[in-house]
N, C-alpha and C. Protein backbone atom coordinates (compact mmCIF):
# COMPACT_ATOMS: atom_id res chain seq x y z
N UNK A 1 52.83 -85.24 -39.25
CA UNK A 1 51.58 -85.55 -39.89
C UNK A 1 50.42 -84.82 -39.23
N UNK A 2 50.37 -84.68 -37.90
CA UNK A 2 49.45 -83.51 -37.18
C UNK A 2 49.33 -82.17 -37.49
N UNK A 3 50.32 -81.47 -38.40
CA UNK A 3 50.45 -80.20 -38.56
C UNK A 3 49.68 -80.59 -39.66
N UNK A 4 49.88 -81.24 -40.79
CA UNK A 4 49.15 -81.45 -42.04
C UNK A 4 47.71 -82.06 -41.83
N UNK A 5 47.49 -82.44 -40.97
CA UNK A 5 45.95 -82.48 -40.43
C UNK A 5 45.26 -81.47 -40.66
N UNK A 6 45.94 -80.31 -39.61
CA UNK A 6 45.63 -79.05 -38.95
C UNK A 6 45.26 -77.74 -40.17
N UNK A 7 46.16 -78.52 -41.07
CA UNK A 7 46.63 -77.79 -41.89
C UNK A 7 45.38 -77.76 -42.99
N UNK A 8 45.36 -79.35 -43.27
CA UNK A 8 44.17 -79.69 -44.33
C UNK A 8 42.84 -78.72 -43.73
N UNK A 9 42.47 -79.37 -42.55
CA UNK A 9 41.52 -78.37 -41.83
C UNK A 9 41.04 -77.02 -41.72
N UNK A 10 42.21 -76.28 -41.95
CA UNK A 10 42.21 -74.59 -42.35
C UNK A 10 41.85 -74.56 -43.38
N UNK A 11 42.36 -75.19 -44.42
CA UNK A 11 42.34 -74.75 -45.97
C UNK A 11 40.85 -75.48 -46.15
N UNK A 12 39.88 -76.37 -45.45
CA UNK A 12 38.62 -76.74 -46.38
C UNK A 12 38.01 -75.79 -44.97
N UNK A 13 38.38 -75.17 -43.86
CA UNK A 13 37.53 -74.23 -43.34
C UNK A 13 37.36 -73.10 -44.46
N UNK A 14 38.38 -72.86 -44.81
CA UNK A 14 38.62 -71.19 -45.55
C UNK A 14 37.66 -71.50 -46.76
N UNK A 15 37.68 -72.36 -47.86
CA UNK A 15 37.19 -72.97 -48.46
C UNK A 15 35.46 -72.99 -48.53
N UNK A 16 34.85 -73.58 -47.09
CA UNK A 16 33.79 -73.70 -46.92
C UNK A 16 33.30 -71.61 -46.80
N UNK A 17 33.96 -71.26 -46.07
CA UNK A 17 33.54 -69.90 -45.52
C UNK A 17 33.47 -68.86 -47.13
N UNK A 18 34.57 -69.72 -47.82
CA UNK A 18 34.44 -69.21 -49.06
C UNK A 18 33.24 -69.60 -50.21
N UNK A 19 32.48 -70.13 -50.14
CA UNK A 19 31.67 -70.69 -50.62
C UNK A 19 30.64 -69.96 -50.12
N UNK A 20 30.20 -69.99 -48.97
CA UNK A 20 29.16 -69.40 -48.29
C UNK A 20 29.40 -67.72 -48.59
N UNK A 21 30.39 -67.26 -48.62
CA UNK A 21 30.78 -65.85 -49.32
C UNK A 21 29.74 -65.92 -50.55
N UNK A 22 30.55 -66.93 -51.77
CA UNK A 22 30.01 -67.11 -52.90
C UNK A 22 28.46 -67.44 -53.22
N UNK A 23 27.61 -67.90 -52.11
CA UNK A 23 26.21 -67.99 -52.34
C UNK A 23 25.94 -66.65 -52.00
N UNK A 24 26.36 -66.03 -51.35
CA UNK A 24 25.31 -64.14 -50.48
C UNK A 24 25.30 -63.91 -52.01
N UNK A 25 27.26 -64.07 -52.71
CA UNK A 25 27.05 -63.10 -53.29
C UNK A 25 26.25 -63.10 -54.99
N UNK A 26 25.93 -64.24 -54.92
CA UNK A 26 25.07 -64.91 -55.86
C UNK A 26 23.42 -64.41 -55.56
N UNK A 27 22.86 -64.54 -54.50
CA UNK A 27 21.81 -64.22 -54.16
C UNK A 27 21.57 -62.47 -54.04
N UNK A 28 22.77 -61.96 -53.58
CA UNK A 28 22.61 -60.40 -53.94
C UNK A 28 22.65 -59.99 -55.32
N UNK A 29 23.39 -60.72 -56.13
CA UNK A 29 23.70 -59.91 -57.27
C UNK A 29 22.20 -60.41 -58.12
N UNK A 30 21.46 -61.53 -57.63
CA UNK A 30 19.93 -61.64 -57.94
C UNK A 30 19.13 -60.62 -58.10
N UNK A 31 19.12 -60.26 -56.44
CA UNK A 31 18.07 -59.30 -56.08
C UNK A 31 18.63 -58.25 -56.67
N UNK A 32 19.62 -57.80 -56.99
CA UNK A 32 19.68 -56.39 -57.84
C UNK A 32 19.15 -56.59 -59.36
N UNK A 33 19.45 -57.47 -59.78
CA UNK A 33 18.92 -57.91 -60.84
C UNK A 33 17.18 -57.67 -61.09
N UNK A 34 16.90 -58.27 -60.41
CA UNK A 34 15.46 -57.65 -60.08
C UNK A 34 14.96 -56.55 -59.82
N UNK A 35 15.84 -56.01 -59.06
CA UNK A 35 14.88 -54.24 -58.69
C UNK A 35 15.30 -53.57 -59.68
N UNK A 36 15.83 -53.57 -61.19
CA UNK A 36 16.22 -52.74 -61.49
C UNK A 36 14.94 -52.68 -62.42
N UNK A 37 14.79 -51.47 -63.35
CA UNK A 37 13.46 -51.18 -64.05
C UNK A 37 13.66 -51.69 -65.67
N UNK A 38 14.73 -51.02 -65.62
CA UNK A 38 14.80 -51.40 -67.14
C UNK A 38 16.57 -51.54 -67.22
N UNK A 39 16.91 -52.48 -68.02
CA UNK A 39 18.55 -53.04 -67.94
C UNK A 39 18.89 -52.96 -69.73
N UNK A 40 19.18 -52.38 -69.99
CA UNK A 40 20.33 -53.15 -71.29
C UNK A 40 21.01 -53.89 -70.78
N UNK A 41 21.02 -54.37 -72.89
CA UNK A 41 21.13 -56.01 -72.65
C UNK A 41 22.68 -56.03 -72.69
N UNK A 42 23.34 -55.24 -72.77
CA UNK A 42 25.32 -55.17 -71.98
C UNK A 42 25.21 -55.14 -70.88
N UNK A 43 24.42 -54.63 -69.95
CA UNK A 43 24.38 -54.63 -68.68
C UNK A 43 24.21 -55.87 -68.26
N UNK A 44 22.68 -56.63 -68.51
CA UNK A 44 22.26 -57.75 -68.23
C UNK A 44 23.34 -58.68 -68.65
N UNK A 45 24.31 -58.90 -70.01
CA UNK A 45 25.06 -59.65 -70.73
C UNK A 45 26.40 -59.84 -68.88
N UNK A 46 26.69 -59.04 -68.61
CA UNK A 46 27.76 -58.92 -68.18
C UNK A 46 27.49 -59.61 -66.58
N UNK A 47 26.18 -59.09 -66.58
CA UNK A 47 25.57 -59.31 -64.75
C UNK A 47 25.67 -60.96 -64.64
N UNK A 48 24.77 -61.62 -65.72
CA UNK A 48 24.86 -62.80 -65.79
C UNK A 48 26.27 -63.63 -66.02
N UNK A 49 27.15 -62.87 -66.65
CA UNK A 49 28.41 -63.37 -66.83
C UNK A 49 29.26 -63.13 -65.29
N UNK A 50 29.33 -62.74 -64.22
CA UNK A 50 29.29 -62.77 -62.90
C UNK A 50 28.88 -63.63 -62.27
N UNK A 51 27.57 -63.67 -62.58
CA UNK A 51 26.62 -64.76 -61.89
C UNK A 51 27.05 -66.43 -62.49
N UNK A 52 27.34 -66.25 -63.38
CA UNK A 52 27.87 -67.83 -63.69
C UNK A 52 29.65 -67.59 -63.50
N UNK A 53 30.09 -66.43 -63.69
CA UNK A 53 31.58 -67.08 -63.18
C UNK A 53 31.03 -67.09 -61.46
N UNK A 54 30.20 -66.72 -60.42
CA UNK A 54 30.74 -67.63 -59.48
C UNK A 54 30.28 -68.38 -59.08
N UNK A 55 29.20 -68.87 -59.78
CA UNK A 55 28.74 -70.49 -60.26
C UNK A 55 30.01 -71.20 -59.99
N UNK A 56 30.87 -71.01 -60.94
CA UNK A 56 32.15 -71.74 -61.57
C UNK A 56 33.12 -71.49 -60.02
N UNK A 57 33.02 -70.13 -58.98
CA UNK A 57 33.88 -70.56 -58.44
C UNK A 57 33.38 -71.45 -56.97
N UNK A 58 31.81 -71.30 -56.69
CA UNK A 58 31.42 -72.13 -56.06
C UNK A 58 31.18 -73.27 -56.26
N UNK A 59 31.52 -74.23 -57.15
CA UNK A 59 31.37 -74.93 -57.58
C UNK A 59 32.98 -76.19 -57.02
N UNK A 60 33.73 -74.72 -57.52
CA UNK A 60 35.23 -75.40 -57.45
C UNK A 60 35.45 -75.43 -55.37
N UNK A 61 34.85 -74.89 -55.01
CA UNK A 61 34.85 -74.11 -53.29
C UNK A 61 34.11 -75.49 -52.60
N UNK A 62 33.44 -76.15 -53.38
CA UNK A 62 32.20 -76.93 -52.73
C UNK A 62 33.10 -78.39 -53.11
N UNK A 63 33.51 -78.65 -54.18
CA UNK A 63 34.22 -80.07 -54.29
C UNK A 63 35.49 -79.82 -53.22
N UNK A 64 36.27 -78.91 -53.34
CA UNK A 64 37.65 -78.52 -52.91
C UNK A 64 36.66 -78.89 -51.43
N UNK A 65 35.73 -78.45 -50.80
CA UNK A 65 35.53 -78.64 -49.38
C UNK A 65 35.56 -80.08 -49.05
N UNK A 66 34.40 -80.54 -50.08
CA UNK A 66 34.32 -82.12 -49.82
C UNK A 66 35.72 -83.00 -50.40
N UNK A 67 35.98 -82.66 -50.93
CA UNK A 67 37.32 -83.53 -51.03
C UNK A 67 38.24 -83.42 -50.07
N UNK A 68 38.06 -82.56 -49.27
CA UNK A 68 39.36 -82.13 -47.84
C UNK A 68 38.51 -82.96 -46.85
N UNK A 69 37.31 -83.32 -46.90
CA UNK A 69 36.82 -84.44 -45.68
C UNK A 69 37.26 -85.41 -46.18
N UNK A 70 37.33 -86.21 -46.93
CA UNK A 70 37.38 -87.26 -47.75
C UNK A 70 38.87 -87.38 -47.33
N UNK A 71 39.85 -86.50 -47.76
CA UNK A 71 41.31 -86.72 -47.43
C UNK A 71 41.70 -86.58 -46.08
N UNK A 72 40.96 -86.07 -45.06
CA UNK A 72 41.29 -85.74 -43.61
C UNK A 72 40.91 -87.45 -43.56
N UNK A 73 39.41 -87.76 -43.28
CA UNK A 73 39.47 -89.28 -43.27
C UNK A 73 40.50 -90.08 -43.18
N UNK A 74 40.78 -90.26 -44.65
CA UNK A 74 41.72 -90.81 -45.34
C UNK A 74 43.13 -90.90 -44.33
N UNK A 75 43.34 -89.57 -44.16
CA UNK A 75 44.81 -89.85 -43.40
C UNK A 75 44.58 -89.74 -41.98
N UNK A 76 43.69 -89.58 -41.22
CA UNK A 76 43.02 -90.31 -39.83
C UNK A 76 43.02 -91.62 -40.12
N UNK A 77 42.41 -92.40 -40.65
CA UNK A 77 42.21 -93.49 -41.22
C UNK A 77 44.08 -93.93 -41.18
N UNK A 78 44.83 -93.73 -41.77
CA UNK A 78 46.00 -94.35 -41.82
C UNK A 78 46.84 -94.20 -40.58
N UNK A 79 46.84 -92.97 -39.96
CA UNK A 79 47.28 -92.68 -38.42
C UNK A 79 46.84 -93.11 -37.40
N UNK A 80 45.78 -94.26 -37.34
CA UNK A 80 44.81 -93.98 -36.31
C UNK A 80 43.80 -95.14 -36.25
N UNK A 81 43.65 -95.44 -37.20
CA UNK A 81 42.79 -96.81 -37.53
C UNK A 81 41.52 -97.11 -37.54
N UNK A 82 40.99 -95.49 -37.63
CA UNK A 82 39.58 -95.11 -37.49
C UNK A 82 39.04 -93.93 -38.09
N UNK A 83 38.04 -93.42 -38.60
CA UNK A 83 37.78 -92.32 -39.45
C UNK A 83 38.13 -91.35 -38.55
N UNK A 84 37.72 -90.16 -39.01
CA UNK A 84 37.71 -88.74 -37.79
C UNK A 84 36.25 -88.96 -37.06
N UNK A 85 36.33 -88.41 -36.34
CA UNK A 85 35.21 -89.30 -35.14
C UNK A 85 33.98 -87.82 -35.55
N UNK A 86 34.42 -86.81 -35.31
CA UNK A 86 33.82 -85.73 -35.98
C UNK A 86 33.04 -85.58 -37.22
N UNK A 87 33.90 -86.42 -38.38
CA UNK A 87 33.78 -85.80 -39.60
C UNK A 87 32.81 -87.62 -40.15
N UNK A 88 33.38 -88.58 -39.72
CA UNK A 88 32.36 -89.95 -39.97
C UNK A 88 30.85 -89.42 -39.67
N UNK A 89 30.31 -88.96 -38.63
CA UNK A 89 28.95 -89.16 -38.10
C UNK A 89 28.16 -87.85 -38.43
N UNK A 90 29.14 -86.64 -39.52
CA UNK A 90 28.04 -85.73 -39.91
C UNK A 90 26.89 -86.16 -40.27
N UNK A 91 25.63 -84.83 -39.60
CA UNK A 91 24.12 -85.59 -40.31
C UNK A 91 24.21 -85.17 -42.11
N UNK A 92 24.88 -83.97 -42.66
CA UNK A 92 24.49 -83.71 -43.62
C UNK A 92 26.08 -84.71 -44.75
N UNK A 93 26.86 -85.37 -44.09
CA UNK A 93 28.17 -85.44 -44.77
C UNK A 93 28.91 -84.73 -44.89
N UNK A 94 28.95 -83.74 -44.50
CA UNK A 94 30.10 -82.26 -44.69
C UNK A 94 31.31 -82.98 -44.24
């Protein structure tokens, strides 16, 4: 059950790091958006279609994170008889 701890742990690290990927690249593909002078509207059609698929995958990156605290808990909680001592007293809930 410790390896699957360890385990859960990697996958909502990778998860979180993936997310934070997914905001740069949300906020870059902004600012290009902006400096450009003049865009057709296939260009613009497509840019924005980027920008909301990774809406869609930060979205899925950000529950998938919080639901891996929630389940680490969970099975601390059953091993142990106490939350994760770490993951109970975040200031933001992460």
């Amino acid at each position: 059950m410790f390896i699957l701890l360890i385990l859960l742990r990697i996958v909502r690290a990778l998860f979180g790091l993936f997310a934070i990927i997914m905001i740069l690249g949300i906020f870059q593909d902004l600012s290009q958006l902006s400096q450009l002078p003049t865009i057709s509207d296939h260009i613009l059609g497509l840019a924005i279609t980027f920008v909301l698929t990774k809406l869609i995958v930060l979205a899925i990156c950000v529950a998938v994170f919080i639901l891996g605290r929630k389940l680490i808990n969970a099975l601390h909680l059953k091993l142990n008889g106490t939350p994760h001592p770490k993951l109970s007293i975040s200031i933001w809930k992460l």
